[in-house]
PDB file of N, CA and C in Angstrom:
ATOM      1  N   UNK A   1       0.841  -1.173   0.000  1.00  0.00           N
ATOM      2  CA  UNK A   1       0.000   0.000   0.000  1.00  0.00           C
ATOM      3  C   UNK A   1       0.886   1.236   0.000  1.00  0.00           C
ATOM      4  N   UNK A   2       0.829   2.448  -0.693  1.00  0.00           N
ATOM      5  CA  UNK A   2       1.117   3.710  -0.631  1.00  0.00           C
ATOM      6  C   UNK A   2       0.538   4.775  -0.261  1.00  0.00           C
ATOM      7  N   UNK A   3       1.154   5.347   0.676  1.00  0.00           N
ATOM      8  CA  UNK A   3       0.087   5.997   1.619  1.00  0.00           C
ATOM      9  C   UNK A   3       0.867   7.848   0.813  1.00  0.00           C
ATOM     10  N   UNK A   4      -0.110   8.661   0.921  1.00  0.00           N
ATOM     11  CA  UNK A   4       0.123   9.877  -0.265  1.00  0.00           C
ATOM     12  C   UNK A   4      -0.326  10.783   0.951  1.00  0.00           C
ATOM     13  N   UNK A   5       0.459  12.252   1.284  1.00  0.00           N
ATOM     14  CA  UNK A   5      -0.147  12.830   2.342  1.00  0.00           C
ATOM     15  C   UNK A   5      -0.373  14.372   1.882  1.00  0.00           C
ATOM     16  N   UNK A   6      -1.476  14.945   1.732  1.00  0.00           N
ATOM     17  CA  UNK A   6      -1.847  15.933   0.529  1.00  0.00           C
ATOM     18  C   UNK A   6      -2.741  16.876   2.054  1.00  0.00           C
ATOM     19  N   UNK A   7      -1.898  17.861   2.073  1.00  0.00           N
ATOM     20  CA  UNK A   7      -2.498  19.269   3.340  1.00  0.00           C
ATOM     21  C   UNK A   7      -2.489  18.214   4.528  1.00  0.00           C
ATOM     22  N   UNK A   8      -3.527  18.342   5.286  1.00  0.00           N
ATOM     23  CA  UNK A   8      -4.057  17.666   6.611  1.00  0.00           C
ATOM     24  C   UNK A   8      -4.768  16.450   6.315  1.00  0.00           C
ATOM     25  N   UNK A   9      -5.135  16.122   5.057  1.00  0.00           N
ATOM     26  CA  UNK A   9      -5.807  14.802   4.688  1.00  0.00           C
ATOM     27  C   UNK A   9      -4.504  13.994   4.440  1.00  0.00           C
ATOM     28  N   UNK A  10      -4.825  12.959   4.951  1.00  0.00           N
ATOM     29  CA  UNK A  10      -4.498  11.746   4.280  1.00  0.00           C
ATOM     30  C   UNK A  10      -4.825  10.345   3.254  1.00  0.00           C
ATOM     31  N   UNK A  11      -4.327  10.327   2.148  1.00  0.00           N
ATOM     32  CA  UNK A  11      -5.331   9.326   1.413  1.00  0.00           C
ATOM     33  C   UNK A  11      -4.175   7.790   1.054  1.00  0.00           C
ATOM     34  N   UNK A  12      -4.947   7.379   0.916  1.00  0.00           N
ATOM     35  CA  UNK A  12      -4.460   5.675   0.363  1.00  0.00           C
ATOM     36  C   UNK A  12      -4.770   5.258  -0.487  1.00  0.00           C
ATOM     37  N   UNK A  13      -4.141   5.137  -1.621  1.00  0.00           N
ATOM     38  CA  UNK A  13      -3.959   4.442  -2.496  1.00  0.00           C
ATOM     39  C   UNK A  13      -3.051   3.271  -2.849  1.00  0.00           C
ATOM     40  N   UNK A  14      -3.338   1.694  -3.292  1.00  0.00           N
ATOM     41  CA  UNK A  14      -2.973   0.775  -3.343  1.00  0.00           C
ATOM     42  C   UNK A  14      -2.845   0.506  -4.737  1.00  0.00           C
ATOM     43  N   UNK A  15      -1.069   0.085  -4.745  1.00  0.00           N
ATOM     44  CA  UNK A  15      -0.218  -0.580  -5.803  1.00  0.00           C
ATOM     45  C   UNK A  15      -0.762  -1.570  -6.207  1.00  0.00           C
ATOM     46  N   UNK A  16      -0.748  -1.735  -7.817  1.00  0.00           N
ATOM     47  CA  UNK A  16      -1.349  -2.675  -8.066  1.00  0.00           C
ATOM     48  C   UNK A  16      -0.685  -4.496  -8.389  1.00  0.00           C
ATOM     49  N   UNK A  17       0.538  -3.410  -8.875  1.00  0.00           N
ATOM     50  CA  UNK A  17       1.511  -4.670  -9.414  1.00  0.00           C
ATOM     51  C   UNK A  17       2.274  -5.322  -8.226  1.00  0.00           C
ATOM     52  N   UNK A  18       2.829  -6.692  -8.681  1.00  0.00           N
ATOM     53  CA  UNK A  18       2.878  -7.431  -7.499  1.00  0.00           C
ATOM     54  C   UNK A  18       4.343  -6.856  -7.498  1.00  0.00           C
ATOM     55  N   UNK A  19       4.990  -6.680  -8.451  1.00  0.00           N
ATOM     56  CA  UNK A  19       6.541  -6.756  -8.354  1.00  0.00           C
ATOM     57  C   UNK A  19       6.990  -5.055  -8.548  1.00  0.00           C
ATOM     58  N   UNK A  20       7.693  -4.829  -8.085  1.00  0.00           N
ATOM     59  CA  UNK A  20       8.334  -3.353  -8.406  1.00  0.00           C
ATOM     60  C   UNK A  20       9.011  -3.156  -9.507  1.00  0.00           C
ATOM     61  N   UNK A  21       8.694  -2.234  -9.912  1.00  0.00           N
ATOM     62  CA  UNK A  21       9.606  -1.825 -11.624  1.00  0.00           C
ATOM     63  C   UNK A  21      10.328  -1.187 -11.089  1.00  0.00           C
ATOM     64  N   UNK A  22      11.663  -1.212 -12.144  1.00  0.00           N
ATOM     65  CA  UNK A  22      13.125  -0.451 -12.071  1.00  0.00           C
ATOM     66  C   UNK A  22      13.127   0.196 -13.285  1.00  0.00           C
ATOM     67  N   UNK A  23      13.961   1.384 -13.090  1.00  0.00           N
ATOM     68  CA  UNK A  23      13.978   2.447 -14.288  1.00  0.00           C
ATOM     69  C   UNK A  23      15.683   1.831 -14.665  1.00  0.00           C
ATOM     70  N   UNK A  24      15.489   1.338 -15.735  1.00  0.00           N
ATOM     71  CA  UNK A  24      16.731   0.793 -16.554  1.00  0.00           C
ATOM     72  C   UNK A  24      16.549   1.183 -18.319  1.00  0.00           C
ATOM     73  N   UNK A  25      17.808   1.536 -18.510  1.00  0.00           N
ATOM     74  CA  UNK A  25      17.907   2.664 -19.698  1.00  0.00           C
ATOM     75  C   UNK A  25      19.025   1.228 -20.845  1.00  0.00           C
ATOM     76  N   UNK A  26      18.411   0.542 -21.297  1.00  0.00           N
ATOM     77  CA  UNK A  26      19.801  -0.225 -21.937  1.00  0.00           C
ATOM     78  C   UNK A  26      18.740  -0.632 -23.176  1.00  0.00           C
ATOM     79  N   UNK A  27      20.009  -1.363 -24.202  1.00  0.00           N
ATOM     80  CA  UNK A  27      19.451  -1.676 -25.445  1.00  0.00           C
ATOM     81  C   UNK A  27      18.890  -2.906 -25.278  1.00  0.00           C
ATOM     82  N   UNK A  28      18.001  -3.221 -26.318  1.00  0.00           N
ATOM     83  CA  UNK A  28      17.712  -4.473 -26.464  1.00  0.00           C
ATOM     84  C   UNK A  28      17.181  -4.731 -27.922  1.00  0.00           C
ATOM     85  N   UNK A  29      17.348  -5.749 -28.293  1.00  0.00           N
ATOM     86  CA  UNK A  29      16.494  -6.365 -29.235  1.00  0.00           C
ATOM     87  C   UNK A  29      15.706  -7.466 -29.529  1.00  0.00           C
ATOM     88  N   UNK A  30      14.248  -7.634 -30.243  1.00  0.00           N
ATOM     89  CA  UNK A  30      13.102  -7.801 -30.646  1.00  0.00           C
ATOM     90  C   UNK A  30      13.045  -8.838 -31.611  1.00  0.00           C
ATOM     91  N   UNK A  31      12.501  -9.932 -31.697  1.00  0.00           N
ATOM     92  CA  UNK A  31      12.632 -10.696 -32.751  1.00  0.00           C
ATOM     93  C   UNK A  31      10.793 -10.873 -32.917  1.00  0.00           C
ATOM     94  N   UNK A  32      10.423 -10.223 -33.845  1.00  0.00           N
ATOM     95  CA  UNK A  32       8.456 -10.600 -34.101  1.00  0.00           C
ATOM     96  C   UNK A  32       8.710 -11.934 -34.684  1.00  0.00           C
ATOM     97  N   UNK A  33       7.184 -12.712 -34.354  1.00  0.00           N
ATOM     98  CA  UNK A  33       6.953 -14.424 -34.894  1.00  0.00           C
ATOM     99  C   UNK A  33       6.996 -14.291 -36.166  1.00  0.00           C
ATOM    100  N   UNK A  34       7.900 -15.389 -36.985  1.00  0.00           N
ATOM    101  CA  UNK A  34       8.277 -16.070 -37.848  1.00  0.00           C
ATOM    102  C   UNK A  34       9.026 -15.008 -38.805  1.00  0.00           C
ATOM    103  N   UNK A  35      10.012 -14.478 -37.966  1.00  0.00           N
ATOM    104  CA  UNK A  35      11.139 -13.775 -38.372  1.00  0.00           C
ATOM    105  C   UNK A  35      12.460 -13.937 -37.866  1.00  0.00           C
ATOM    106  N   UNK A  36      12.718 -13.589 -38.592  1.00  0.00           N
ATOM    107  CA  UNK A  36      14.329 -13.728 -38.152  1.00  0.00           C
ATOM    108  C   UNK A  36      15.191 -12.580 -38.143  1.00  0.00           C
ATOM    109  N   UNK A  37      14.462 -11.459 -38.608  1.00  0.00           N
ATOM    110  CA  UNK A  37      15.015  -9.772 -38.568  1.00  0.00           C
ATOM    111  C   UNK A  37      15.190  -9.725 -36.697  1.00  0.00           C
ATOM    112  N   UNK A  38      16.180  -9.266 -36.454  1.00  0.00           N
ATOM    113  CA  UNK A  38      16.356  -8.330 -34.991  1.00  0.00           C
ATOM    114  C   UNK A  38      16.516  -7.405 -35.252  1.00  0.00           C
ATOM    115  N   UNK A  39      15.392  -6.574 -34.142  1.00  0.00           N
ATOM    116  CA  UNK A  39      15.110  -4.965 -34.552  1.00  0.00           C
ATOM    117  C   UNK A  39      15.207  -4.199 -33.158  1.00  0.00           C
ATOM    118  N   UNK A  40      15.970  -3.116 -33.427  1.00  0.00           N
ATOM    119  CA  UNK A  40      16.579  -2.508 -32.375  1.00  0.00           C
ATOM    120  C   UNK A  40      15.896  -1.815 -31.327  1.00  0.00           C
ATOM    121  N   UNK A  41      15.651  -1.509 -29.961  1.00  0.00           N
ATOM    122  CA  UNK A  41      15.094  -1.006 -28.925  1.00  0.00           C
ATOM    123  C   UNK A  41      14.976  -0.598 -27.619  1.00  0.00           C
ATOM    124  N   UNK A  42      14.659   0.121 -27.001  1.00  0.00           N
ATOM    125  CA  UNK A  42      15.145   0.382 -25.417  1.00  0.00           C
ATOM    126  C   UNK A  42      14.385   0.109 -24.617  1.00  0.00           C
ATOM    127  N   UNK A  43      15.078  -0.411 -23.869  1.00  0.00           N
ATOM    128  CA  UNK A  43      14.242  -0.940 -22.720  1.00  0.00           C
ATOM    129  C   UNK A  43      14.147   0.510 -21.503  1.00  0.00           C
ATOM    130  N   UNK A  44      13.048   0.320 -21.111  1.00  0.00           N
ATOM    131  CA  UNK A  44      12.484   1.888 -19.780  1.00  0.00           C
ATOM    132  C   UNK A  44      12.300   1.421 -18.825  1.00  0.00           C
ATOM    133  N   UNK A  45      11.705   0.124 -18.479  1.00  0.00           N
ATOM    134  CA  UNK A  45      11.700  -0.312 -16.762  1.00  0.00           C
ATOM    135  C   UNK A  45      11.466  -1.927 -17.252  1.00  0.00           C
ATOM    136  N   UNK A  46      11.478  -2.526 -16.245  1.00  0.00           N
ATOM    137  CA  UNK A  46      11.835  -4.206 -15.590  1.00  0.00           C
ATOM    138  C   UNK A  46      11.228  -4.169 -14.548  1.00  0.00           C
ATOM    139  N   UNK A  47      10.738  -5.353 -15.188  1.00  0.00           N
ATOM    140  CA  UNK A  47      10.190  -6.080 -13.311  1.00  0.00           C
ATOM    141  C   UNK A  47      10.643  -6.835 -13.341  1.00  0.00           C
ATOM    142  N   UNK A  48       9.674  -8.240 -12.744  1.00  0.00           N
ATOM    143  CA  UNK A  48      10.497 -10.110 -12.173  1.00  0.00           C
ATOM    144  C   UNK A  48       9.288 -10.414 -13.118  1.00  0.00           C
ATOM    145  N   UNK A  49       7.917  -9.759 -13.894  1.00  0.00           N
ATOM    146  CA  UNK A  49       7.131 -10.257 -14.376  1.00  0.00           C
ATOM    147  C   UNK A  49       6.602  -9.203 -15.431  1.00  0.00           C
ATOM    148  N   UNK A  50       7.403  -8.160 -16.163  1.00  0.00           N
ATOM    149  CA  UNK A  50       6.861  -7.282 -16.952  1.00  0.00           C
ATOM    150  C   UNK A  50       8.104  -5.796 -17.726  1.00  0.00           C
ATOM    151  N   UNK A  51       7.958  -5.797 -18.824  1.00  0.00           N
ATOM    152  CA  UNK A  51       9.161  -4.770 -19.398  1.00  0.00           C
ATOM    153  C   UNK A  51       8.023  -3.589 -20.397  1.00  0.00           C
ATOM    154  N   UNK A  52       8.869  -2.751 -20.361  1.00  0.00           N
ATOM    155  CA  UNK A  52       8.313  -1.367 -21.253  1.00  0.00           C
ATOM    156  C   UNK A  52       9.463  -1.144 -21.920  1.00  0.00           C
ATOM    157  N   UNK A  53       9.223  -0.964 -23.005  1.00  0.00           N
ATOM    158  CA  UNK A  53      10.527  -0.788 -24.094  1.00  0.00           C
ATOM    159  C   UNK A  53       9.867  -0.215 -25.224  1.00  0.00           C
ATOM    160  N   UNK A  54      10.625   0.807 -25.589  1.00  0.00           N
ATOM    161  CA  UNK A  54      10.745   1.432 -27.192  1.00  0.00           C
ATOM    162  C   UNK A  54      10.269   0.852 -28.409  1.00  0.00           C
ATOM    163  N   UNK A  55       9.793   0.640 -28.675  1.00  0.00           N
ATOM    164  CA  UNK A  55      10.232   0.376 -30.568  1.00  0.00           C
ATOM    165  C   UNK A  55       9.786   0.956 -31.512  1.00  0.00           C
ATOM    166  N   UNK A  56      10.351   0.810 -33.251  1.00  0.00           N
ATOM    167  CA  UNK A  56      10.175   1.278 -33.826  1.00  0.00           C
ATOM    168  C   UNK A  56       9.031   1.038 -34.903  1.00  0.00           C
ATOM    169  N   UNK A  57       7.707   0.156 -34.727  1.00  0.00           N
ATOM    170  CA  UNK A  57       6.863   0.038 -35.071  1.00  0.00           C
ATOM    171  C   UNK A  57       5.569  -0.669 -33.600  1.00  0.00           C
ATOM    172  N   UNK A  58       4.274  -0.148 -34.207  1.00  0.00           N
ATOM    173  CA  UNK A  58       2.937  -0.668 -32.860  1.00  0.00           C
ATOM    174  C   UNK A  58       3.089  -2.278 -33.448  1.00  0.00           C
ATOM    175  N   UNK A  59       3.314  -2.605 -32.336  1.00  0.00           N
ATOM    176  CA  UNK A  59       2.966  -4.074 -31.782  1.00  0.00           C
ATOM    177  C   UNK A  59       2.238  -4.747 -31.460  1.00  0.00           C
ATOM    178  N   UNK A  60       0.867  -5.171 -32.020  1.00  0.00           N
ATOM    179  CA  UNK A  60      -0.287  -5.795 -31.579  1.00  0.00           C
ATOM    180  C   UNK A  60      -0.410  -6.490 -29.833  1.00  0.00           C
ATOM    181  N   UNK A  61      -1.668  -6.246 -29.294  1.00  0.00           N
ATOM    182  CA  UNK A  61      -1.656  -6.831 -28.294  1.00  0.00           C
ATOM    183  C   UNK A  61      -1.884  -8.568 -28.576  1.00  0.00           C
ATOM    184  N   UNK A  62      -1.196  -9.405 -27.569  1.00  0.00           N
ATOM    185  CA  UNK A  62      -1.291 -10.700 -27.547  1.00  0.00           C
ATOM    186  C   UNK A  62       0.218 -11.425 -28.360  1.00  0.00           C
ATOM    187  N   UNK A  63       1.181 -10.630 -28.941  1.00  0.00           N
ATOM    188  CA  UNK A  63       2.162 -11.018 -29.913  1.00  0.00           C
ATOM    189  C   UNK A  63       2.905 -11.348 -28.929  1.00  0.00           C
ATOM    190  N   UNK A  64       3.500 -12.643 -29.122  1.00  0.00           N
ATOM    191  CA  UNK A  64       4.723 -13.300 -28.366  1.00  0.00           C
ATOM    192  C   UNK A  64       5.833 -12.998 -28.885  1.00  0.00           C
ATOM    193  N   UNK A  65       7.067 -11.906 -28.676  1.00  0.00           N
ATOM    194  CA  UNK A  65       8.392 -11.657 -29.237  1.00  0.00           C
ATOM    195  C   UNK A  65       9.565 -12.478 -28.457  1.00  0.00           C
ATOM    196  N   UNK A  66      10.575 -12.785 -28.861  1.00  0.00           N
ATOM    197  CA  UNK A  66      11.684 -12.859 -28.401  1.00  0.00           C
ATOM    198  C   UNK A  66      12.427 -11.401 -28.000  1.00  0.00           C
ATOM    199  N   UNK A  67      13.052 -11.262 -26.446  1.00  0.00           N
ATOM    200  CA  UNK A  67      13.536 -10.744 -26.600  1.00  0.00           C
ATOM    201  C   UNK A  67      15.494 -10.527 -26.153  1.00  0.00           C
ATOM    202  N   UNK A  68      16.174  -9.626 -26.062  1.00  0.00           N
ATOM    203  CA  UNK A  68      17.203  -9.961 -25.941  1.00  0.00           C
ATOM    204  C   UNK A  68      18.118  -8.762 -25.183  1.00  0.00           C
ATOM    205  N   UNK A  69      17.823  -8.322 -23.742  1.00  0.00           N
ATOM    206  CA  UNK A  69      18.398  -6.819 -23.510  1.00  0.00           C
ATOM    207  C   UNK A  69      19.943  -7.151 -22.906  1.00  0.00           C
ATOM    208  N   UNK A  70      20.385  -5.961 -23.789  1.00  0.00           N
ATOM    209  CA  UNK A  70      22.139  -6.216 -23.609  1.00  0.00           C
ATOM    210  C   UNK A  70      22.619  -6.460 -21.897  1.00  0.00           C
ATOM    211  N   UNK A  71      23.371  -6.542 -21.656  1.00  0.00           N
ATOM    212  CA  UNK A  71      24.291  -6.848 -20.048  1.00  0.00           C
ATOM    213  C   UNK A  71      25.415  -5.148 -20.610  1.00  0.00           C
ATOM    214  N   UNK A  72      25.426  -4.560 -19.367  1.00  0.00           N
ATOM    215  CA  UNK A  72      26.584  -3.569 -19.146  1.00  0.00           C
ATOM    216  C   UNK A  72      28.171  -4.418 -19.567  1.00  0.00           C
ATOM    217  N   UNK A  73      28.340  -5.696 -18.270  1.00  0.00           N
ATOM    218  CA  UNK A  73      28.921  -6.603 -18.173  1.00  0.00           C
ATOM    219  C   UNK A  73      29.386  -8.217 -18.196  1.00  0.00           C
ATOM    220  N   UNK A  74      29.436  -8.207 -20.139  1.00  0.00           N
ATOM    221  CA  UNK A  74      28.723 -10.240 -19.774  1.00  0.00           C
ATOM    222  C   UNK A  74      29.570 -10.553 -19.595  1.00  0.00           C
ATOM    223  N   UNK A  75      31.076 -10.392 -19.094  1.00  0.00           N
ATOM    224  CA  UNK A  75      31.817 -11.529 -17.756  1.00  0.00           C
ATOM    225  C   UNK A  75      30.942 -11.652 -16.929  1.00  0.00           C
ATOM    226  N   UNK A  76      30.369 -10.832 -16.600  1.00  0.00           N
ATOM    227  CA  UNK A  76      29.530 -10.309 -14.784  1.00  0.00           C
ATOM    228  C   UNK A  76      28.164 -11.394 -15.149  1.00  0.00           C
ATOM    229  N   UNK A  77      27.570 -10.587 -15.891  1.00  0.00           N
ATOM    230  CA  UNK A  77      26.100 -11.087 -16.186  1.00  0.00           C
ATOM    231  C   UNK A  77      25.925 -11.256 -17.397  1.00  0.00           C
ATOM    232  N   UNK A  78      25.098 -12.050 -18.318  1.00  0.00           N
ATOM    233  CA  UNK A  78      24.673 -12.421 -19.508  1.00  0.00           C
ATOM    234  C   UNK A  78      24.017 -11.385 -19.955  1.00  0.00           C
ATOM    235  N   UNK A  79      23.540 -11.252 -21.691  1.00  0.00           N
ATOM    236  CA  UNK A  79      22.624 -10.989 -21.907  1.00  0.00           C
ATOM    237  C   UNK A  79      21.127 -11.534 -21.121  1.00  0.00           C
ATOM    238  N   UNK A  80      20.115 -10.508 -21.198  1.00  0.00           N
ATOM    239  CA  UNK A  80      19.023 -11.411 -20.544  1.00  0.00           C
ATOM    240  C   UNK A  80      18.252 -11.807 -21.847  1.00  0.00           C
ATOM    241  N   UNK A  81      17.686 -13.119 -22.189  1.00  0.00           N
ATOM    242  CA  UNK A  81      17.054 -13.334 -22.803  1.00  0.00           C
ATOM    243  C   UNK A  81      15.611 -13.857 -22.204  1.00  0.00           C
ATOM    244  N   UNK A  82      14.290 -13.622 -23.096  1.00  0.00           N
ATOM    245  CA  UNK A  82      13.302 -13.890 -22.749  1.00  0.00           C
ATOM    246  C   UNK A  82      12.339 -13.534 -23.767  1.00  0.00           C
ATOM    247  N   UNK A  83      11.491 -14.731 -23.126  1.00  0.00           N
ATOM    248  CA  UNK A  83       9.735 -14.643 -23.961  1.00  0.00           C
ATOM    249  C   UNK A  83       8.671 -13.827 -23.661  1.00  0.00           C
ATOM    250  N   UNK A  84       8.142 -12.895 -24.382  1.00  0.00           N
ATOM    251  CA  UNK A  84       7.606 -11.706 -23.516  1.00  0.00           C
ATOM    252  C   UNK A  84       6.583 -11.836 -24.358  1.00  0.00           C
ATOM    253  N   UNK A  85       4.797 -11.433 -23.661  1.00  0.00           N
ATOM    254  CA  UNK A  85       3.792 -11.311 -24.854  1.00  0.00           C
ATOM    255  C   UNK A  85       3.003  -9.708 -24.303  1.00  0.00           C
ATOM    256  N   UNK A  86       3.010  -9.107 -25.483  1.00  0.00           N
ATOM    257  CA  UNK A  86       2.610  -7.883 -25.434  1.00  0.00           C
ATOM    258  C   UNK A  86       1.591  -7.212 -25.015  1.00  0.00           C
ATOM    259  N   UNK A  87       1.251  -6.389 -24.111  1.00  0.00           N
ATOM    260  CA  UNK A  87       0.052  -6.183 -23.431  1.00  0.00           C
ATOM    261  C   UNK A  87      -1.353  -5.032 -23.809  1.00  0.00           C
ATOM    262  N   UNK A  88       0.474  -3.572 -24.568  1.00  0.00           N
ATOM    263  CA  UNK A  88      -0.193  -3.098 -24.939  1.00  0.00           C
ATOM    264  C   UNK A  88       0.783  -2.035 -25.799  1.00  0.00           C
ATOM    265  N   UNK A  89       0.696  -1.490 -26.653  1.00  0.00           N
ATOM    266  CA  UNK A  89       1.597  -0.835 -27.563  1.00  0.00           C
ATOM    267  C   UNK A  89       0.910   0.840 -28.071  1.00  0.00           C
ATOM    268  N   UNK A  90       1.563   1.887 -27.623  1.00  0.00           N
ATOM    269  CA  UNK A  90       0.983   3.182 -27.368  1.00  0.00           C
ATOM    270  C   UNK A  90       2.225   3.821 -28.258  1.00  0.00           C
ATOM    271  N   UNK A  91       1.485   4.596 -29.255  1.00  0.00           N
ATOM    272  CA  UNK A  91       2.116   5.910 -30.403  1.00  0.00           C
ATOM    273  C   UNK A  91       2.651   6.690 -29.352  1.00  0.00           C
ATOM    274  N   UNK A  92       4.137   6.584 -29.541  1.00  0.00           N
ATOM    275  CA  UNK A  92       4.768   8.229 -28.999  1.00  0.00           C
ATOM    276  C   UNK A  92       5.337   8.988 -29.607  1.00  0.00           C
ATOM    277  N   UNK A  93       5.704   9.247 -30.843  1.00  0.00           N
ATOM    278  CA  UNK A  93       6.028   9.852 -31.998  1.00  0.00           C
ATOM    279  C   UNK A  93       6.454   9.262 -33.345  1.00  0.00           C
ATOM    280  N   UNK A  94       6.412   9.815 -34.073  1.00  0.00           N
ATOM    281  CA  UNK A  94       7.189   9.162 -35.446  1.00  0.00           C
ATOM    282  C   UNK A  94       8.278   8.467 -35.001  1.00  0.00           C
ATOM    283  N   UNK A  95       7.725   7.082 -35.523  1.00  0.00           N
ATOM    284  CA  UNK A  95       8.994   5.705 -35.389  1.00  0.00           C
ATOM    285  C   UNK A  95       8.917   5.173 -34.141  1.00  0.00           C
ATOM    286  N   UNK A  96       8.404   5.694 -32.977  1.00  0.00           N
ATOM    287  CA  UNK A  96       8.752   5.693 -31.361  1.00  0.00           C
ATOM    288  C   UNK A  96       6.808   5.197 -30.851  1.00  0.00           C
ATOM    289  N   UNK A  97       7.200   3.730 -30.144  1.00  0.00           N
ATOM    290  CA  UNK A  97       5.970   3.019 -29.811  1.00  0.00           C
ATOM    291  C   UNK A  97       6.096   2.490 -28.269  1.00  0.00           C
ATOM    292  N   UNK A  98       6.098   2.977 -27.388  1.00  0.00           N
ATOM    293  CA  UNK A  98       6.239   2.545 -25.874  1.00  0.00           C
ATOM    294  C   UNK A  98       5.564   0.973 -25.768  1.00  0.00           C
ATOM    295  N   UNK A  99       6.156  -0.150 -25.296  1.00  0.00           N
ATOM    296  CA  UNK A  99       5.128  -1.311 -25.593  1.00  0.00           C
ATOM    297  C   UNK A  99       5.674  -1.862 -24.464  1.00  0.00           C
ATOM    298  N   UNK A 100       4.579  -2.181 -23.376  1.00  0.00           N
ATOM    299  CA  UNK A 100       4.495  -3.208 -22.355  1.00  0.00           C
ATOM    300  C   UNK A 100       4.291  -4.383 -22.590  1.00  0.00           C
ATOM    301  N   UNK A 101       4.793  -5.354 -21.899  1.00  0.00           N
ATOM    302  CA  UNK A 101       5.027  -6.939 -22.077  1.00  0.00           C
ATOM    303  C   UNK A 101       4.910  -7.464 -20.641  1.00  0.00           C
ATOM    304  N   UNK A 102       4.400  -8.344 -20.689  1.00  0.00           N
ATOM    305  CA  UNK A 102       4.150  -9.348 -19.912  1.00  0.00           C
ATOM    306  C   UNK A 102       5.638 -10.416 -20.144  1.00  0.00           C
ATOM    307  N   UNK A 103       6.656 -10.864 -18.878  1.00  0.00           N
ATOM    308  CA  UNK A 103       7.424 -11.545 -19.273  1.00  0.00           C
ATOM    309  C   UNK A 103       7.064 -13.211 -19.128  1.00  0.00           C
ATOM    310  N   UNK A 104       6.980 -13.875 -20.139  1.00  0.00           N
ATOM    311  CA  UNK A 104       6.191 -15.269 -20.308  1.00  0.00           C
ATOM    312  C   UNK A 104       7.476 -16.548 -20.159  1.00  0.00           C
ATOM    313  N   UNK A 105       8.275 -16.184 -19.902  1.00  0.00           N
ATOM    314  CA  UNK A 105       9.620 -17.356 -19.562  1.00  0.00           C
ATOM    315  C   UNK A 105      11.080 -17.102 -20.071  1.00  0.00           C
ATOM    316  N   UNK A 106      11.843 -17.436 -19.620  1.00  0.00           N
ATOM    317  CA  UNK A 106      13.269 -17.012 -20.111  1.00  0.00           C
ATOM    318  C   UNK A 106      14.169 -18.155 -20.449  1.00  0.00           C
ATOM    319  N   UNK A 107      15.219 -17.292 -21.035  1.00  0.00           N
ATOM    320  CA  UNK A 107      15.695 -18.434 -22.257  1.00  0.00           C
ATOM    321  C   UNK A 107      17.190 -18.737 -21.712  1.00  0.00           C
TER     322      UNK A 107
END
């Protein structure tokens, strides 16, 4: 629960998501079903069950992508790979499509 404290009132409002998102700024790339093009993109936040990332075309809701976001350090850590299906895909300017994913298993 998040408690919000506005003058002498106090109000409550409750989080919905189970997991906390992180604001992470790194590349990644996109593979759409029955392709084999990788297409370039940024990832904006992470959870343990959900990503928001860039791309350069709208993404239907329900599309299962591959995806692939770089590591700072792959001695340290791997690329992360994973199966993500799309929840919802929103116009933010020419070329630029904000698209939430549901993360569906990792690779």
């Amino acid at each position: 629960m998040i408690e919000r404290i506005q003058g002498n009132a106090m109000q409550k409002s409750f989080e919905k998501r189970r997991f906390i998102r992180m604001d992470l700024s790194c590349e990644l790339v996109y593979r759409l079903p029955d392709s084999m093009r990788l297409v370039k993109g940024n990832c904006k936040n992470l959870s343990n069950s959900g990503i928001l990332f860039t791309a350069v075309q709208n993404i239907d809701s329900g599309i299962v992508l591959e995806i692939e976001l770089a590591s700072i350090d792959e001695v340290v850590s791997p690329p992360m790979k994973a199966l993500v299906e799309v929840v919802s895909s929103r116009f933010v300017s020419t070329g630029s499509y904000d698209v939430a994913a549901e993360i569906k298993g990792f690779k």
